[in-house]
PDB file of N, CA and C in Angstrom:
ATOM      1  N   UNK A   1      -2.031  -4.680   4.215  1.00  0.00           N
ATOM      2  CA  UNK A   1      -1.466  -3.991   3.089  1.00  0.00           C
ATOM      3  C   UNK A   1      -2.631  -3.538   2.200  1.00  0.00           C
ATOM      4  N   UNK A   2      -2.669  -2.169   1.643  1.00  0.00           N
ATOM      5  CA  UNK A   2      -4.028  -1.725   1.192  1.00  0.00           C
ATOM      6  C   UNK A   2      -3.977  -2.053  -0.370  1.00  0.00           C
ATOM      7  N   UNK A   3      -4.729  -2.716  -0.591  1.00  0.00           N
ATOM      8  CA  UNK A   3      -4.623  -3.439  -2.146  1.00  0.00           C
ATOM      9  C   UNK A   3      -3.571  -4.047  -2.620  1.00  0.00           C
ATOM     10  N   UNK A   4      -3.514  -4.747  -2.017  1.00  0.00           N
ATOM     11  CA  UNK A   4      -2.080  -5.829  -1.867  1.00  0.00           C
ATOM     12  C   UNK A   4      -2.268  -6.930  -2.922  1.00  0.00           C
ATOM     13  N   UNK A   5      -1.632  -7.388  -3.705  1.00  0.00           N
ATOM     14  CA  UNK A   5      -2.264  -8.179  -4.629  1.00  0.00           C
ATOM     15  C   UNK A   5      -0.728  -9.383  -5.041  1.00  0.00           C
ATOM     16  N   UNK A   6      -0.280  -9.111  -5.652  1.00  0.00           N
ATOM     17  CA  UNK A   6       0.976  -9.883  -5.824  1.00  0.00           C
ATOM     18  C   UNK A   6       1.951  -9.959  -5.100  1.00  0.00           C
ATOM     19  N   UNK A   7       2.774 -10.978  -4.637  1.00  0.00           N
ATOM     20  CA  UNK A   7       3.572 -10.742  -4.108  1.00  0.00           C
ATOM     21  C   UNK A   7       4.972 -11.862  -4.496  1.00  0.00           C
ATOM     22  N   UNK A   8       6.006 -11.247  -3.899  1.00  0.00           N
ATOM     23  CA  UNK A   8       7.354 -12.327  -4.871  1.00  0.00           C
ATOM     24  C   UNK A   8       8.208 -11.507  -3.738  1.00  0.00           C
ATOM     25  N   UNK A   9       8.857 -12.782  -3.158  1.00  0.00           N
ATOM     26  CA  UNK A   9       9.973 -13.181  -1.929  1.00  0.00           C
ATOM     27  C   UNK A   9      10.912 -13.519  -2.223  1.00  0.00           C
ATOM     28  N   UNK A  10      11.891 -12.871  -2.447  1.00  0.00           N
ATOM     29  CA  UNK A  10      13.860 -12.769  -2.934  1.00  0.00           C
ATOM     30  C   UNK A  10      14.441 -13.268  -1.505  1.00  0.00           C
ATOM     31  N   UNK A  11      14.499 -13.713  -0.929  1.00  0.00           N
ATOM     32  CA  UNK A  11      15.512 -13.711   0.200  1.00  0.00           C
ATOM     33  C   UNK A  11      14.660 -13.101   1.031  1.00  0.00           C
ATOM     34  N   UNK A  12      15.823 -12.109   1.890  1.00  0.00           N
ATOM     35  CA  UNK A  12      15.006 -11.456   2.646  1.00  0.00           C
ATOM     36  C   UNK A  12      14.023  -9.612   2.520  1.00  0.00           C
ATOM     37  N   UNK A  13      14.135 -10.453   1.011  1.00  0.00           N
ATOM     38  CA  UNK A  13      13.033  -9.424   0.488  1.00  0.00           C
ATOM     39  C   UNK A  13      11.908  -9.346  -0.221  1.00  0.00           C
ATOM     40  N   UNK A  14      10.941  -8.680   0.420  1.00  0.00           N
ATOM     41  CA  UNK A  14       9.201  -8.914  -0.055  1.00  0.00           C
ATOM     42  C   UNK A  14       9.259  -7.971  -0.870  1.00  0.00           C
ATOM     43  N   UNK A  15       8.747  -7.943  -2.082  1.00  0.00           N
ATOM     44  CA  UNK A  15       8.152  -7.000  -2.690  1.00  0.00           C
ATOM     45  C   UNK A  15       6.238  -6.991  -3.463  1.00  0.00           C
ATOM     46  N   UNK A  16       5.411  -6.210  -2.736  1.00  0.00           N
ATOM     47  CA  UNK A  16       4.144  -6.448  -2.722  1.00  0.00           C
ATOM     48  C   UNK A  16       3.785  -5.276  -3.690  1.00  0.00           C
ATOM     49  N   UNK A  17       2.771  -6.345  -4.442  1.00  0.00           N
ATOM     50  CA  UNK A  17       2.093  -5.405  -6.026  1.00  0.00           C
ATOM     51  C   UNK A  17       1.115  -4.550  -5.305  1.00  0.00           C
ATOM     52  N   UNK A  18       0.563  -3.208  -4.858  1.00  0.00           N
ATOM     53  CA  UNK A  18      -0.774  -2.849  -4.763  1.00  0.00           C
ATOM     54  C   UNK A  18      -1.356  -2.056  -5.720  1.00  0.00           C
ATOM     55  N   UNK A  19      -2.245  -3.293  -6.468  1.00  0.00           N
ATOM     56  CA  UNK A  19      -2.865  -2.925  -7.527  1.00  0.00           C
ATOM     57  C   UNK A  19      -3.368  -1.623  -7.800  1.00  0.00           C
ATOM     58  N   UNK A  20      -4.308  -0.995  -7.353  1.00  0.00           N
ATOM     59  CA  UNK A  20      -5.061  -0.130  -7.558  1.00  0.00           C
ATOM     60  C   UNK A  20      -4.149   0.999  -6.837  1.00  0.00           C
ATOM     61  N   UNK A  21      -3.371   1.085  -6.199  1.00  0.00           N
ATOM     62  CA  UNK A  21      -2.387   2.206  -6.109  1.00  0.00           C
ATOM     63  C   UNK A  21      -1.090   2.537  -6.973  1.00  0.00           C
ATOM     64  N   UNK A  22      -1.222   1.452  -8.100  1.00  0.00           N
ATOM     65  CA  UNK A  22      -0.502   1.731  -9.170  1.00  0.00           C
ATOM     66  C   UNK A  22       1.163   2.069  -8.537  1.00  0.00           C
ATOM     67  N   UNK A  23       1.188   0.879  -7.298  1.00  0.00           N
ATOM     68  CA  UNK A  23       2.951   0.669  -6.901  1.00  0.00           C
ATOM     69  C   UNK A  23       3.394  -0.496  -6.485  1.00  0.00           C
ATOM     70  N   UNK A  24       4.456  -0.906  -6.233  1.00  0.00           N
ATOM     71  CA  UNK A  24       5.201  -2.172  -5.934  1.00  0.00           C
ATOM     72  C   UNK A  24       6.404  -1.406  -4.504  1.00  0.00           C
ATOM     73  N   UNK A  25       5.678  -1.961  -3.084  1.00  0.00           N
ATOM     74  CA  UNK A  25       6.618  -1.724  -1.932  1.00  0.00           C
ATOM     75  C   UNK A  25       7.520  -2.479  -1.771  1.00  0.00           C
ATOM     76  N   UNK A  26       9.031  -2.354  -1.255  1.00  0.00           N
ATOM     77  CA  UNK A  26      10.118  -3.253  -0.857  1.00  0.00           C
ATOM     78  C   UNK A  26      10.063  -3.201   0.255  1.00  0.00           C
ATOM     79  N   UNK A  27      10.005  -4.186   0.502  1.00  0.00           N
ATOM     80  CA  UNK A  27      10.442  -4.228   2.384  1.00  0.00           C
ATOM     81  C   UNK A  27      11.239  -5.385   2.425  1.00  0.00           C
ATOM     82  N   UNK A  28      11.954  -5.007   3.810  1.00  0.00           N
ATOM     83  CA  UNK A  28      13.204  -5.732   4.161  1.00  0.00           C
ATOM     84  C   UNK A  28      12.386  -6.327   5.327  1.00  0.00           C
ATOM     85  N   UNK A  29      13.056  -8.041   4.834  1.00  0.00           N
ATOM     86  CA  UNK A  29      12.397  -8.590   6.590  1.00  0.00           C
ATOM     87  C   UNK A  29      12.920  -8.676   7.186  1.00  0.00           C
ATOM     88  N   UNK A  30      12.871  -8.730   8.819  1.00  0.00           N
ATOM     89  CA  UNK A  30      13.745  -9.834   9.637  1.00  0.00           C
ATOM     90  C   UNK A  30      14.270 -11.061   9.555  1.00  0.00           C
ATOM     91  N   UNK A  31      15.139 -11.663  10.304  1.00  0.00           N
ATOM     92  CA  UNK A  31      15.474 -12.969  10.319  1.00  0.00           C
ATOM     93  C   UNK A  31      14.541 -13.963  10.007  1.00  0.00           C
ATOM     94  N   UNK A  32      13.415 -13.878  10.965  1.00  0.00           N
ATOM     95  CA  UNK A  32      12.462 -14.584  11.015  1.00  0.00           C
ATOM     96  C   UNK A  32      11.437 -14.425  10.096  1.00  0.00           C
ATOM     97  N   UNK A  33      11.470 -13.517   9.384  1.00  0.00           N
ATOM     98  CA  UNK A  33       9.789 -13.165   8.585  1.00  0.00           C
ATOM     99  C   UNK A  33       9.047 -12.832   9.241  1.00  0.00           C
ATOM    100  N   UNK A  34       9.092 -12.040  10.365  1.00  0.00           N
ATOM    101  CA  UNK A  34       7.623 -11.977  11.038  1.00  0.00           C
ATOM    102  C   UNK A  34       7.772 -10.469  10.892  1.00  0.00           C
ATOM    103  N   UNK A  35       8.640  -9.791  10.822  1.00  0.00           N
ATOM    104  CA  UNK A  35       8.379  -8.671  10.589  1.00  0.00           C
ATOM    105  C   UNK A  35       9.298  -7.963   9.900  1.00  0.00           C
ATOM    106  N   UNK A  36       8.764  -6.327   8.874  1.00  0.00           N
ATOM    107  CA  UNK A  36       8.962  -6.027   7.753  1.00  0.00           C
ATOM    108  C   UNK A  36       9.511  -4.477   8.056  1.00  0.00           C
ATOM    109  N   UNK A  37       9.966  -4.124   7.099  1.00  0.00           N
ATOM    110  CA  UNK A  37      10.701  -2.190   7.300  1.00  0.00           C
ATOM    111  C   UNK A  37      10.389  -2.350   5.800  1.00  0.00           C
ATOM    112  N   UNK A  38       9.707  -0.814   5.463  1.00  0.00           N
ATOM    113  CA  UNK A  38       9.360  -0.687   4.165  1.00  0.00           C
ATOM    114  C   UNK A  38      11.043   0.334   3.710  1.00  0.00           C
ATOM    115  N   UNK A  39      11.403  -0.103   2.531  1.00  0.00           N
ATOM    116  CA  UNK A  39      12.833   0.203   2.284  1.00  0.00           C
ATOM    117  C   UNK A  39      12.691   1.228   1.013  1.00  0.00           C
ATOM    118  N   UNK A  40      11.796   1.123   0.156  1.00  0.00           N
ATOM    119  CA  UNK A  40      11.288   2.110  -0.902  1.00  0.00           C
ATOM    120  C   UNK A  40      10.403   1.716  -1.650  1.00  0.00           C
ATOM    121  N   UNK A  41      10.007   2.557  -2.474  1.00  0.00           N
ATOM    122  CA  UNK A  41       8.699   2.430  -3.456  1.00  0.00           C
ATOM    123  C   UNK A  41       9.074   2.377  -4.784  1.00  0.00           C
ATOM    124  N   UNK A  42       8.317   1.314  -5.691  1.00  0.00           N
ATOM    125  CA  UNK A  42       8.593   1.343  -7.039  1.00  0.00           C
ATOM    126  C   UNK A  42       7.403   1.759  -7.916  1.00  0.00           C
ATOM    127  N   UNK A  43       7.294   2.992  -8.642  1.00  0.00           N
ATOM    128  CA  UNK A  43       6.370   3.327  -9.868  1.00  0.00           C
ATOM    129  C   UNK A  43       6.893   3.401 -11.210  1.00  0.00           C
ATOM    130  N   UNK A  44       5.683   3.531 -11.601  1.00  0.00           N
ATOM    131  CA  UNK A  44       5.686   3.638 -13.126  1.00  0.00           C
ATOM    132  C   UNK A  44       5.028   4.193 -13.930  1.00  0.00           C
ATOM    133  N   UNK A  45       5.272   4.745 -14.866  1.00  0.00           N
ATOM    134  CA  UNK A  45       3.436   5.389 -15.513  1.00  0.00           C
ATOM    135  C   UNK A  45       3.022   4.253 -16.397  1.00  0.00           C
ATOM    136  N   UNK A  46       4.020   3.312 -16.566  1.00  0.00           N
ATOM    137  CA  UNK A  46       3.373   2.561 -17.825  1.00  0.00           C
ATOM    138  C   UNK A  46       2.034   1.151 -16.647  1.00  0.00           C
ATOM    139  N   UNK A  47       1.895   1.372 -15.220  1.00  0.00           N
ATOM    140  CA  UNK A  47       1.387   0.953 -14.823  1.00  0.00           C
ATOM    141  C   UNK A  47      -0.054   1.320 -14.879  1.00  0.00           C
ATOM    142  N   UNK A  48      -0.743   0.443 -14.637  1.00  0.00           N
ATOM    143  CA  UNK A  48      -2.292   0.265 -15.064  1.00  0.00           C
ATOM    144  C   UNK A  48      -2.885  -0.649 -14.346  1.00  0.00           C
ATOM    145  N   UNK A  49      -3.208  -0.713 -12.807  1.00  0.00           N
ATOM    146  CA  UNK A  49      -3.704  -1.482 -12.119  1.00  0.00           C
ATOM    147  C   UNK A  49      -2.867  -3.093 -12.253  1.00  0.00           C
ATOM    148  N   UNK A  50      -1.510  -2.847 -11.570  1.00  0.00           N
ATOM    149  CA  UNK A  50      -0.662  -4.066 -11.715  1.00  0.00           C
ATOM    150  C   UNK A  50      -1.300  -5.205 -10.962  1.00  0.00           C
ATOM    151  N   UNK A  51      -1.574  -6.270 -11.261  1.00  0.00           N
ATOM    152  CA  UNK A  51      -2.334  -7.413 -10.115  1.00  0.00           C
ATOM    153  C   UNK A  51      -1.376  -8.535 -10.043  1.00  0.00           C
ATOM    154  N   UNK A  52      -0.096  -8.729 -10.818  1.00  0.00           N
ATOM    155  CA  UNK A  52       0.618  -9.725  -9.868  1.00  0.00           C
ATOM    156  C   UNK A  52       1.969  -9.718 -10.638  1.00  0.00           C
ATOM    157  N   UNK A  53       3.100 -10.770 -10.239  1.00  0.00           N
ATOM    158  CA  UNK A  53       4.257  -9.797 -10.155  1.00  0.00           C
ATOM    159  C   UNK A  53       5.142 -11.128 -10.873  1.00  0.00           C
ATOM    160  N   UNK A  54       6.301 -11.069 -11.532  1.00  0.00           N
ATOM    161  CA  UNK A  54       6.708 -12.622 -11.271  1.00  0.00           C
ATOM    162  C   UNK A  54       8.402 -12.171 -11.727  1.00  0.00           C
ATOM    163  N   UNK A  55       9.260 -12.566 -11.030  1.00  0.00           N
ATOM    164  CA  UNK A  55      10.920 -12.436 -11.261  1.00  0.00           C
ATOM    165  C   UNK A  55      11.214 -12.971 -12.225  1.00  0.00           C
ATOM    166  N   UNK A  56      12.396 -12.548 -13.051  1.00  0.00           N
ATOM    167  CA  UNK A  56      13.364 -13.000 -13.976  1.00  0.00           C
ATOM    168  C   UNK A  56      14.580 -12.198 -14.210  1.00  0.00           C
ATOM    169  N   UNK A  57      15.285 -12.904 -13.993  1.00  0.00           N
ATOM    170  CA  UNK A  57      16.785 -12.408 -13.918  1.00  0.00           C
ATOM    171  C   UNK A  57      16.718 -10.973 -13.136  1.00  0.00           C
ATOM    172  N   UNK A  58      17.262  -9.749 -13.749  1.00  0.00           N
ATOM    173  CA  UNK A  58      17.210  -8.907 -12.626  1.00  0.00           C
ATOM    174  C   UNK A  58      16.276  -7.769 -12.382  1.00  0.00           C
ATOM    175  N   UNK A  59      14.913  -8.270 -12.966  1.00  0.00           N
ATOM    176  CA  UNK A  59      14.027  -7.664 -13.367  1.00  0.00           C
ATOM    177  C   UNK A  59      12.401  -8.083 -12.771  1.00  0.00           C
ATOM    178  N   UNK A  60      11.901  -7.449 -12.551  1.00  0.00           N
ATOM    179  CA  UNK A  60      10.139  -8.010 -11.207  1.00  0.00           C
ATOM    180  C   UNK A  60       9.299  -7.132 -13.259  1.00  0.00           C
ATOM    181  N   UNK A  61       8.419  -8.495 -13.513  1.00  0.00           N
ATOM    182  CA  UNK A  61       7.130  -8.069 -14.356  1.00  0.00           C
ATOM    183  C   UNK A  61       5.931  -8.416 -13.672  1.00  0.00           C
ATOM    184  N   UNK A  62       5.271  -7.417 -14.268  1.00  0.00           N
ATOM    185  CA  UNK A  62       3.652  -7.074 -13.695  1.00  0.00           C
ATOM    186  C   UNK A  62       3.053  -7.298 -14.655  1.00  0.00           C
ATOM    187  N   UNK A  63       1.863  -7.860 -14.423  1.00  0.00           N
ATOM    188  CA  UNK A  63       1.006  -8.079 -15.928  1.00  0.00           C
ATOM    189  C   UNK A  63      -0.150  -6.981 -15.054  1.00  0.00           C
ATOM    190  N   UNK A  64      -0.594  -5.487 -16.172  1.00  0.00           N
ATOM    191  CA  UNK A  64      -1.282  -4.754 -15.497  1.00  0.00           C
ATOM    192  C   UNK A  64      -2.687  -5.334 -15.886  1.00  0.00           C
ATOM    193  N   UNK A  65      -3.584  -5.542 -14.795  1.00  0.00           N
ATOM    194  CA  UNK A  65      -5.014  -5.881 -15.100  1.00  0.00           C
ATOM    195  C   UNK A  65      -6.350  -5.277 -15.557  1.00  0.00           C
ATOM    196  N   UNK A  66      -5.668  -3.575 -15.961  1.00  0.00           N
ATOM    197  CA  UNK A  66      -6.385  -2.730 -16.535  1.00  0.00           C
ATOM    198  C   UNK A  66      -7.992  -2.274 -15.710  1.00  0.00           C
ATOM    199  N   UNK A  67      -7.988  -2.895 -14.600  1.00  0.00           N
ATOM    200  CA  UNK A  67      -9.770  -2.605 -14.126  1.00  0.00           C
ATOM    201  C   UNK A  67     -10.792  -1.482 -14.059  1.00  0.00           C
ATOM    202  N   UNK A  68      -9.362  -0.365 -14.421  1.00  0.00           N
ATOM    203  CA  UNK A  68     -10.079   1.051 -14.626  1.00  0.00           C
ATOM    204  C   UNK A  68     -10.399   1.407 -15.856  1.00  0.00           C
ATOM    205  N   UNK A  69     -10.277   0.561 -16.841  1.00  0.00           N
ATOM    206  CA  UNK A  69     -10.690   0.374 -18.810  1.00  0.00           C
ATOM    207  C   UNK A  69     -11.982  -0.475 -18.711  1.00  0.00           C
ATOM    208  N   UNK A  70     -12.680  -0.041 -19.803  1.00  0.00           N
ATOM    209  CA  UNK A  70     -13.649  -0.619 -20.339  1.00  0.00           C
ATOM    210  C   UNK A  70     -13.010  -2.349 -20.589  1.00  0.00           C
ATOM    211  N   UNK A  71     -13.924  -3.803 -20.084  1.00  0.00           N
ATOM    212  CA  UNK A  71     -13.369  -4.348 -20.801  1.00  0.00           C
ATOM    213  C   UNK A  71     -13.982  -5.194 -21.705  1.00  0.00           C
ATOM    214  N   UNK A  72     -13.853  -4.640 -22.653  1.00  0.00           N
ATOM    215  CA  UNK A  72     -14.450  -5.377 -24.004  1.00  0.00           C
ATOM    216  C   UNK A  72     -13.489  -6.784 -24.785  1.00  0.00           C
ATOM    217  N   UNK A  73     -14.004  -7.338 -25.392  1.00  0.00           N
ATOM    218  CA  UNK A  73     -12.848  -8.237 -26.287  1.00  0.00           C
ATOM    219  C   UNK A  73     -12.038  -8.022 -27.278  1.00  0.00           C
ATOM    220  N   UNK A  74     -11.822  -6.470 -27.363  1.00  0.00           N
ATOM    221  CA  UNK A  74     -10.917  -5.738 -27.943  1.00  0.00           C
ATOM    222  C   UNK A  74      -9.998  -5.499 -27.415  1.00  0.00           C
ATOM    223  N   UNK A  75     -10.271  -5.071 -25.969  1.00  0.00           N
ATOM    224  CA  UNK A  75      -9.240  -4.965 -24.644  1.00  0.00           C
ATOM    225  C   UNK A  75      -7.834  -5.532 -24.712  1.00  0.00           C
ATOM    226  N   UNK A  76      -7.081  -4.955 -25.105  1.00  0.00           N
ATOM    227  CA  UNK A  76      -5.533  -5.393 -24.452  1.00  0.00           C
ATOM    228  C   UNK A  76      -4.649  -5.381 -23.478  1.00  0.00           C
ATOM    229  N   UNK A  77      -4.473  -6.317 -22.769  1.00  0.00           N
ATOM    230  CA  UNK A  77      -3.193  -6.187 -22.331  1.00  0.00           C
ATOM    231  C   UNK A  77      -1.679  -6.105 -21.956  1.00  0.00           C
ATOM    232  N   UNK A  78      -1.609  -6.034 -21.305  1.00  0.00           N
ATOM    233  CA  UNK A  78       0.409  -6.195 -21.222  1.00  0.00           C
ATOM    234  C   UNK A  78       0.864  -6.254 -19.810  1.00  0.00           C
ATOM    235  N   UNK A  79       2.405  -6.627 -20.280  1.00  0.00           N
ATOM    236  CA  UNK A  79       2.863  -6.515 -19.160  1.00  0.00           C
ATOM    237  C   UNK A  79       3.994  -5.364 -18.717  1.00  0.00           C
ATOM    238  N   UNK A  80       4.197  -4.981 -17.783  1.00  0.00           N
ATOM    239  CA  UNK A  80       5.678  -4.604 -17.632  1.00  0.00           C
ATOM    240  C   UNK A  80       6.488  -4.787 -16.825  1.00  0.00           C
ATOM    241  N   UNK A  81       7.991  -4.732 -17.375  1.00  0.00           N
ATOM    242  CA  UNK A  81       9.188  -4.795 -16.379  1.00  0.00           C
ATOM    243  C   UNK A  81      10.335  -3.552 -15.840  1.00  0.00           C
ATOM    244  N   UNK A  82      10.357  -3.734 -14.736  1.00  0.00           N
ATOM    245  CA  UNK A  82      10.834  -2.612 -13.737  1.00  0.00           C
ATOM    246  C   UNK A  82      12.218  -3.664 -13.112  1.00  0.00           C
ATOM    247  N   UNK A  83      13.086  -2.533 -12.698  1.00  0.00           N
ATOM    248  CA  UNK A  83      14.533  -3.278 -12.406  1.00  0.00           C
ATOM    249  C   UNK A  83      14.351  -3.540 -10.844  1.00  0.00           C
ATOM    250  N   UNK A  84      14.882  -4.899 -10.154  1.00  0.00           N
ATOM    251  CA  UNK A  84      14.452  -4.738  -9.187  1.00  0.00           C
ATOM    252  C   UNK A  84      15.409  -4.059  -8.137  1.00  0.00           C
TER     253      UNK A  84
END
């Protein structure tokens, strides 16, 4: 997975952060987990190099890791949430 960074497993569903492509893939697994069908893509503009992912209720947040900003100790970050 090309800049694969976070990841969070619903059942039989993966959804993988790739950071630096500024998206979150769904894929549907098999029975077994051994193998995956990519089912759609999730963006955002408020994304900013997302590096990891974490569920709550019906909603996947990303805390973006900003790596394409200067980072000084002024630097802020955040997070955001996307419906899953």
């Amino acid at each position: 997975m090309t800049n694969g960074d976070g990841l969070v497993r619903i059942g039989r569903t993966l959804y993988v952060v790739q950071n630096r492509l500024n998206k979150v893939t769904v894929w549907d697994l098999d029975a077994k987990a051994t193998t995956a069908t990519l089912s759609r893509t999730i963006t955002d503009p408020r994304f900013d190099v997302p590096a990891t992912a974490a569920r709550f209720g019906d909603r996947l947040y990303l805390v973006n890791a900003r790596f394409t900003s200067p980072q000084t100790p002024q630097t802020t970050f955040n997070a955001v949430a996307v419906s899953l």
